[in-house]
C-alpha atoms as a PDB file:
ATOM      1  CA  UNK A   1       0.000   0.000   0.000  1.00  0.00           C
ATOM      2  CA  UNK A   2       1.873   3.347  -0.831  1.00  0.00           C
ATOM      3  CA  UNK A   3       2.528   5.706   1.879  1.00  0.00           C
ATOM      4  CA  UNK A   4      -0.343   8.358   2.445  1.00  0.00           C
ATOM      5  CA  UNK A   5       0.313  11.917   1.986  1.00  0.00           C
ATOM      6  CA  UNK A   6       0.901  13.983   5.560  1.00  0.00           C
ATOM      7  CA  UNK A   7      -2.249  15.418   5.446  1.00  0.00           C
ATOM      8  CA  UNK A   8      -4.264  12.426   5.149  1.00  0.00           C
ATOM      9  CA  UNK A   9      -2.320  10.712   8.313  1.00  0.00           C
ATOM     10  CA  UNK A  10      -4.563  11.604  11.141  1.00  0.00           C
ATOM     11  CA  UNK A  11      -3.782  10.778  14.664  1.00  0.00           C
ATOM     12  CA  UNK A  12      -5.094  10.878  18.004  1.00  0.00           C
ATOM     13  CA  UNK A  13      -2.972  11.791  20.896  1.00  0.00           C
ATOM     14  CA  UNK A  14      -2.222  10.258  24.258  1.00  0.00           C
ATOM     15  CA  UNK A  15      -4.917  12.797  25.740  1.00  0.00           C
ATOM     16  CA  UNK A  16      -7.796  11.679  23.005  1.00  0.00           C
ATOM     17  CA  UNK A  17      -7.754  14.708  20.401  1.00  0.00           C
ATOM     18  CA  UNK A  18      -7.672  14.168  17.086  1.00  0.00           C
ATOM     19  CA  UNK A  19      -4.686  16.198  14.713  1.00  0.00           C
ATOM     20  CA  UNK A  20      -3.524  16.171  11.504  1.00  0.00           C
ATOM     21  CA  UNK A  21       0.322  14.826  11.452  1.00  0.00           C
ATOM     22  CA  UNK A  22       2.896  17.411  10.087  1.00  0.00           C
ATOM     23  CA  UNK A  23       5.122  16.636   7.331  1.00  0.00           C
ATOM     24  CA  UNK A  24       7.743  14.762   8.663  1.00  0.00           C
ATOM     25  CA  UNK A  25      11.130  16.554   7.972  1.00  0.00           C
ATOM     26  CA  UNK A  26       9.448  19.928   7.906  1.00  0.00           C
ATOM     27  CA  UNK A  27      10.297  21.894  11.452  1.00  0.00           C
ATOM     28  CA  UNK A  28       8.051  24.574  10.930  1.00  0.00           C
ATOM     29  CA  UNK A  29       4.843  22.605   9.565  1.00  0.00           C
ATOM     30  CA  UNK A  30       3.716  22.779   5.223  1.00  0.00           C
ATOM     31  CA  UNK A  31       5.538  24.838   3.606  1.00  0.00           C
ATOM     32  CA  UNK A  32       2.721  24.459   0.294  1.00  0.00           C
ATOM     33  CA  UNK A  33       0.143  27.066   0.560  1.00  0.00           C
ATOM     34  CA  UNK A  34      -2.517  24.164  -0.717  1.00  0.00           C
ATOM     35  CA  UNK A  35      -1.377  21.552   2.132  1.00  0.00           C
ATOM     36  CA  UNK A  36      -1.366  24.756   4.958  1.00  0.00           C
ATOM     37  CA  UNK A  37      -5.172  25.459   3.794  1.00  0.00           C
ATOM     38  CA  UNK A  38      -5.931  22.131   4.003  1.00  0.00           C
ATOM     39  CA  UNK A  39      -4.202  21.747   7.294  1.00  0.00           C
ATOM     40  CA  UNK A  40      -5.973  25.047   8.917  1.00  0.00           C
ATOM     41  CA  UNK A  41      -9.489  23.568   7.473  1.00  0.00           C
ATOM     42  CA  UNK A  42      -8.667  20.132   9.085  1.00  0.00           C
ATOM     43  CA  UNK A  43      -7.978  22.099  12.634  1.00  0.00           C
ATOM     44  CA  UNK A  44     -10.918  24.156  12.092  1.00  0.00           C
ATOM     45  CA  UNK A  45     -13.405  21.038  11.408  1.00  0.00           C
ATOM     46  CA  UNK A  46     -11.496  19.175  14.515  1.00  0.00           C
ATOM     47  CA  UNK A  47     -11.674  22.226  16.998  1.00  0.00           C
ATOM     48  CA  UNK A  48     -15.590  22.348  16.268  1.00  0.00           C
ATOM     49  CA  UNK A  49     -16.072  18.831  17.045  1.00  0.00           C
ATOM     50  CA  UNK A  50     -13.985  19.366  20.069  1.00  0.00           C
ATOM     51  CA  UNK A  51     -16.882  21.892  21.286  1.00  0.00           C
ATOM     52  CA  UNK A  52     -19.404  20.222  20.012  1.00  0.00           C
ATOM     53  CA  UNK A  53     -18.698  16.517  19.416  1.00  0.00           C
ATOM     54  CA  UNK A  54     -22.427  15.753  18.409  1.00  0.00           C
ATOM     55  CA  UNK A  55     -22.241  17.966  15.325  1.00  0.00           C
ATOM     56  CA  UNK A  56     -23.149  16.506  11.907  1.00  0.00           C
ATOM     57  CA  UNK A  57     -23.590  18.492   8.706  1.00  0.00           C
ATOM     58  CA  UNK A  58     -23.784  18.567   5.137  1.00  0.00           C
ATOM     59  CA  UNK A  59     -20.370  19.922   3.362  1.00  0.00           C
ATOM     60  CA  UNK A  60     -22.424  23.460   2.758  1.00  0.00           C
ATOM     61  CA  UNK A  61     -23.196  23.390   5.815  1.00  0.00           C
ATOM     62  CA  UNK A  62     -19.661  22.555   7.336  1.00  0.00           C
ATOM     63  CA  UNK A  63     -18.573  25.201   5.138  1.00  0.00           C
ATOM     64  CA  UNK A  64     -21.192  28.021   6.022  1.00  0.00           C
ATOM     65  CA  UNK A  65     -20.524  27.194   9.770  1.00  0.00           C
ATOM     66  CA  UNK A  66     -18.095  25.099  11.152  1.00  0.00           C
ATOM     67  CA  UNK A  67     -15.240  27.026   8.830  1.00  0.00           C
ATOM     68  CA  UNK A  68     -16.387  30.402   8.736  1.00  0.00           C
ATOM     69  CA  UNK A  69     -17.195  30.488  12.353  1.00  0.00           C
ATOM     70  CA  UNK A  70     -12.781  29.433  12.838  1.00  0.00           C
ATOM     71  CA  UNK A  71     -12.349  32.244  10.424  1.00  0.00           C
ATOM     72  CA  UNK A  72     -14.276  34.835  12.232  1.00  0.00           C
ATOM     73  CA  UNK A  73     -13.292  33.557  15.398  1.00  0.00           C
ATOM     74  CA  UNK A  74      -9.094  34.130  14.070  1.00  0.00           C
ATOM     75  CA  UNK A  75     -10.135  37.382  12.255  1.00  0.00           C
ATOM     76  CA  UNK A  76     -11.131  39.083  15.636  1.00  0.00           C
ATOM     77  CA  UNK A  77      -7.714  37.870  17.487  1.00  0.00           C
ATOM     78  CA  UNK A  78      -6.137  39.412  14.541  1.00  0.00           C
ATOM     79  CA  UNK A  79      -8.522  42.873  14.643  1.00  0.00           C
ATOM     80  CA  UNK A  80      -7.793  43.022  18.394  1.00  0.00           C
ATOM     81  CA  UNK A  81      -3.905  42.977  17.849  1.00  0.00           C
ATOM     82  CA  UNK A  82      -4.304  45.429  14.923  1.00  0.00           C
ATOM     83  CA  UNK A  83      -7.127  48.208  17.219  1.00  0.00           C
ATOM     84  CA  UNK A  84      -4.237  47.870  19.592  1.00  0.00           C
ATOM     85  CA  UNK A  85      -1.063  48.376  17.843  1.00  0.00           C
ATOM     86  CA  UNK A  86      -2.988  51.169  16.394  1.00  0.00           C
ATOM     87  CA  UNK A  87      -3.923  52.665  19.932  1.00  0.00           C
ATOM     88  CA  UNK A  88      -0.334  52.052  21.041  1.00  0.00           C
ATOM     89  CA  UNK A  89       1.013  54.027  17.912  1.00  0.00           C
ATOM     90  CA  UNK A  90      -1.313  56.975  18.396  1.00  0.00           C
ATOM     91  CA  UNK A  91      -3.512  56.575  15.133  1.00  0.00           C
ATOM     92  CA  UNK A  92      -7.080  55.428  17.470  1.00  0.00           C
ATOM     93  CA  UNK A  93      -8.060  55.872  20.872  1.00  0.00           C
ATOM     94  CA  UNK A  94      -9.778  54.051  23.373  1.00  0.00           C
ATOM     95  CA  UNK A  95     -12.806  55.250  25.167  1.00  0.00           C
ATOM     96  CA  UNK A  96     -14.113  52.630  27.813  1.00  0.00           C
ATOM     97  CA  UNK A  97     -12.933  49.666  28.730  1.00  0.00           C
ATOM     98  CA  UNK A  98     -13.444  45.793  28.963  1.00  0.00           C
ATOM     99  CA  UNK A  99     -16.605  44.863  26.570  1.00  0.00           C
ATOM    100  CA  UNK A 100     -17.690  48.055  26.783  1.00  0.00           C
ATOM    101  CA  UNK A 101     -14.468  49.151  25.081  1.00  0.00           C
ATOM    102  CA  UNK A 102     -14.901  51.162  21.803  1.00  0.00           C
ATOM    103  CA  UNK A 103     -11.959  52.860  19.425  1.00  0.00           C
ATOM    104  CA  UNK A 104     -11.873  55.918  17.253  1.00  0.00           C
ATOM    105  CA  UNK A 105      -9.949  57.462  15.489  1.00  0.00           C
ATOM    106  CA  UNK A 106      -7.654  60.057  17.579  1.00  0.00           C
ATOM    107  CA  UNK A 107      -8.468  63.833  17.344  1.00  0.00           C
ATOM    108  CA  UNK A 108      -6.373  65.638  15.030  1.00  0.00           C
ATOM    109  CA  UNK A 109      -5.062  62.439  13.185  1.00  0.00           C
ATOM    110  CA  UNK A 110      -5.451  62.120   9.450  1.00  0.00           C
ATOM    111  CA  UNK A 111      -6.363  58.327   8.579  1.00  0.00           C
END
C-alpha cells in the first residue's frame, strides 16, 4: 500500500484529540500554501467537534458554519492585535474599557 500523503495521516494523541500529522522533515509545519489550507481547514473542522462533538452536517453546511465560524473567530484575534497596535502608535483611541471598550480614530489624526 503506498505511503499516504501527511495530510491524510490523522492521529489521536495520548490525551484523546484528534490532529492532523505534520510533514515529517518539515520543522516549521507545510511549507505548500494548498497543504497549509488544508491543514488550517482540518484544525478548524477538529476544533468544532472538540466543542461540540455531536455535530453533523452537510459539506455546505460545514462550510457556512463550522469554517467560517474558525475564520471569524481568528479574524477578531487578529482585529484586536491590529485596534491595539494602532492605539499604542497613536492613530485610534480608546474610550471605555473591557466589553464596553470602543476605538476611534484620535483627534487631530489624518487616517
Amino acid at each position: 500500500m503506498p505511503p499516504l500523503p501527511a495530510l491524510a495521516c490523522a492521529l489521536l494523541s495520548t490525551d484523546g484529540t484528534a490532529g492532523i500529522m505534520e510533514n515529517p522533515g518539515n520543522a516549521d509545519g507545510p511549507r505548500d500554501p494548498t497543504e497549509r489550507r488544508s491543514r488550517e481547514i482540518a484544525d478548524s473542522v477538529l476544533d468544532y467537534l472538540r466543542e461540540c462533538p455531536h455535530a453533523m452536517d452537510t459539506v455546505d453546511g460545514i462550510a457556512d458554519w463550522w469554517i467560517v465560524r474558525a475564520r471569524v473567530r481568528t479574524d477578531m484575534i487578529l482585529l484586536t492585535q491590529v485596534l491595539e497596535q494602532l492605539t499604542s502608535t497613536g492613530v485610534l483611541e480608546q474610550v471605555g474599557s473591557g466589553d464596553a471598550r470602543r476605538y476611534r480614530l484620535k483627534p487631530g489624526v489624518q487616517p
